[in-house]
Protein backbone atom coordinates (compact mmCIF):
# COMPACT_ATOMS: atom_id res chain seq x y z
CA UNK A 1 20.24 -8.56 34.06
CA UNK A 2 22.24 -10.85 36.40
CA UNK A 3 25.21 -12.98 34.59
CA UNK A 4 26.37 -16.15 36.08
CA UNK A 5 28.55 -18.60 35.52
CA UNK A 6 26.92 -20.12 32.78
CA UNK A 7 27.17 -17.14 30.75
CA UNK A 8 30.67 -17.09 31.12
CA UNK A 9 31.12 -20.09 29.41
CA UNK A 10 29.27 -20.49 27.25
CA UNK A 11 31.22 -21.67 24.09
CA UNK A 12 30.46 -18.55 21.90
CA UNK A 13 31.50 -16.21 24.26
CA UNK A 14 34.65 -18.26 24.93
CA UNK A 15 35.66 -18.32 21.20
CA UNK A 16 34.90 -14.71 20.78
CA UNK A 17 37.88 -13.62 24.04
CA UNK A 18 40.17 -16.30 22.74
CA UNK A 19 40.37 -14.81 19.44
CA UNK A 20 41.54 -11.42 21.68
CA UNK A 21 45.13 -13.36 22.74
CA UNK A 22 47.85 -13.26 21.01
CA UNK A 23 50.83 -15.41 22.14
CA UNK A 24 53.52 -13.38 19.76
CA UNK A 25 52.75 -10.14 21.36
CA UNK A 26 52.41 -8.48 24.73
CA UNK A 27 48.96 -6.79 25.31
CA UNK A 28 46.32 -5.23 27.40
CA UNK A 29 42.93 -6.73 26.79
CA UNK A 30 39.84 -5.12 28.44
CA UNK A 31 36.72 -7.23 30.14
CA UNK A 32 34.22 -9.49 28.43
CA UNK A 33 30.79 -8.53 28.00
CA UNK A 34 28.51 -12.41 27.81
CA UNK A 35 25.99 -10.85 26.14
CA UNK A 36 25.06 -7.17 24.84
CA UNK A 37 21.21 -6.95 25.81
CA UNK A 38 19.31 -3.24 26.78
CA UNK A 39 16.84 -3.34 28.89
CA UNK A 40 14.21 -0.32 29.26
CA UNK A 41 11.63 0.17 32.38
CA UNK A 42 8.70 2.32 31.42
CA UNK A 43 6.35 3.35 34.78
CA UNK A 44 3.08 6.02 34.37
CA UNK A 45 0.71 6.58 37.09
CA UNK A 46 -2.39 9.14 37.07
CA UNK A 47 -4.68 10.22 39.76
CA UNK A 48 -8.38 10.58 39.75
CA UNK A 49 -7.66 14.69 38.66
CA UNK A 50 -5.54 13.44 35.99
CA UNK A 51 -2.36 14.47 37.65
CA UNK A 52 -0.02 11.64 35.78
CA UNK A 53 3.95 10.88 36.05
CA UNK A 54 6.19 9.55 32.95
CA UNK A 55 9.26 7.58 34.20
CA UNK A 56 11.76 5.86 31.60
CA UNK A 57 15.04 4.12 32.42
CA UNK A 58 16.51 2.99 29.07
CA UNK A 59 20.35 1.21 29.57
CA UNK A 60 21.69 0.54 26.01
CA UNK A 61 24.01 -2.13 27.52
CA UNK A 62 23.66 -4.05 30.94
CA UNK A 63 25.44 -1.86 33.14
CA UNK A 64 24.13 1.31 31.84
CA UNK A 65 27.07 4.10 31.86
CA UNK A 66 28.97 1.94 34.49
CA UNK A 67 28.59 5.23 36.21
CA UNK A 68 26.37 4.64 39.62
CA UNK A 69 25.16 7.63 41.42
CA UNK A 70 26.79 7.60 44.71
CA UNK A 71 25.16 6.17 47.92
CA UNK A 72 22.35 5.18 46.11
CA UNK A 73 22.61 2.33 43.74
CA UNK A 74 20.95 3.90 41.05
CA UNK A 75 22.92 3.15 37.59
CA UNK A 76 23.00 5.97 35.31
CA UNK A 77 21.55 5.26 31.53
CA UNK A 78 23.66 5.15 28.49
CA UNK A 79 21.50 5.67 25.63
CA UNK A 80 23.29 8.54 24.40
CA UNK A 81 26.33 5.94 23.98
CA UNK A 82 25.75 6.08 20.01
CA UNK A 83 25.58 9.69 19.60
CA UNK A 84 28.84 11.97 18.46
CA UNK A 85 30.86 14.69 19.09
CA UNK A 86 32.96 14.87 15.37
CA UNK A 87 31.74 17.87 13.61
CA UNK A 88 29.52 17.08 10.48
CA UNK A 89 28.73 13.58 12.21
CA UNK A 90 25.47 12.45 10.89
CA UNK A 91 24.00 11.99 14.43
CA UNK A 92 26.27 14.65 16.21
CA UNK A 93 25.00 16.07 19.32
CA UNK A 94 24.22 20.20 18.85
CA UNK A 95 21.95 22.55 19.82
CA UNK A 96 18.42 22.61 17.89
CA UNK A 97 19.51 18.89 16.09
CA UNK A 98 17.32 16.09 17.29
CA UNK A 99 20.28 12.93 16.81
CA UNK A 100 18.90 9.63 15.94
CA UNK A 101 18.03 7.97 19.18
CA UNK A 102 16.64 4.31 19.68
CA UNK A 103 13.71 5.06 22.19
């Protein structure tokens, strides 16, 4: 997903990082995201034998993991982004437990 301009002010979004100042206090406050929107690319291919290949590439938000493989481009997925590490978590991440996932 590209965002321009537009998407940057776009009155919603605008209201939404005003609310984040405060002019009776000092503070850090982190980037913007315009709009929270997934996107998933599913490719299959088979040959006449039957030979086939599965590829998905699921990014819960735009950027993925903001983590890009280096020299190559590729951003790295982040649909494990709702999954946790507390013990006794309803959807913690362990060994033999299948967490709820949204793919």
């Amino acid at each position: 997903m590209n965002i321009d301009y537009h998407d940057l002010l776009n009155k919603f979004y605008l209201s939404e990082r005003a609310k984040c100042i405060h002019l009776d206090k000092a503070q850090n406050i982190s980037y913007g995201v315009p709009r929270e929107q997934g996107d998933t690319v599913y490719l299959t291919t088979a040959d006449e034998e039957g030979m086939t290949v599965s590829f998905i590439q699921s990014n819960y938000t735009d950027f993925g993991s903001g983590i890009v493989v280096p020299g190559t481009g590729i951003s790295l997925q982040s649909r494990g982004a709702c999954f946790s590490l507390k013990k006794n978590h309803a959807n913690q991440v362990e060994g033999g437990k299948r967490p709820f996932h949204t793919i």
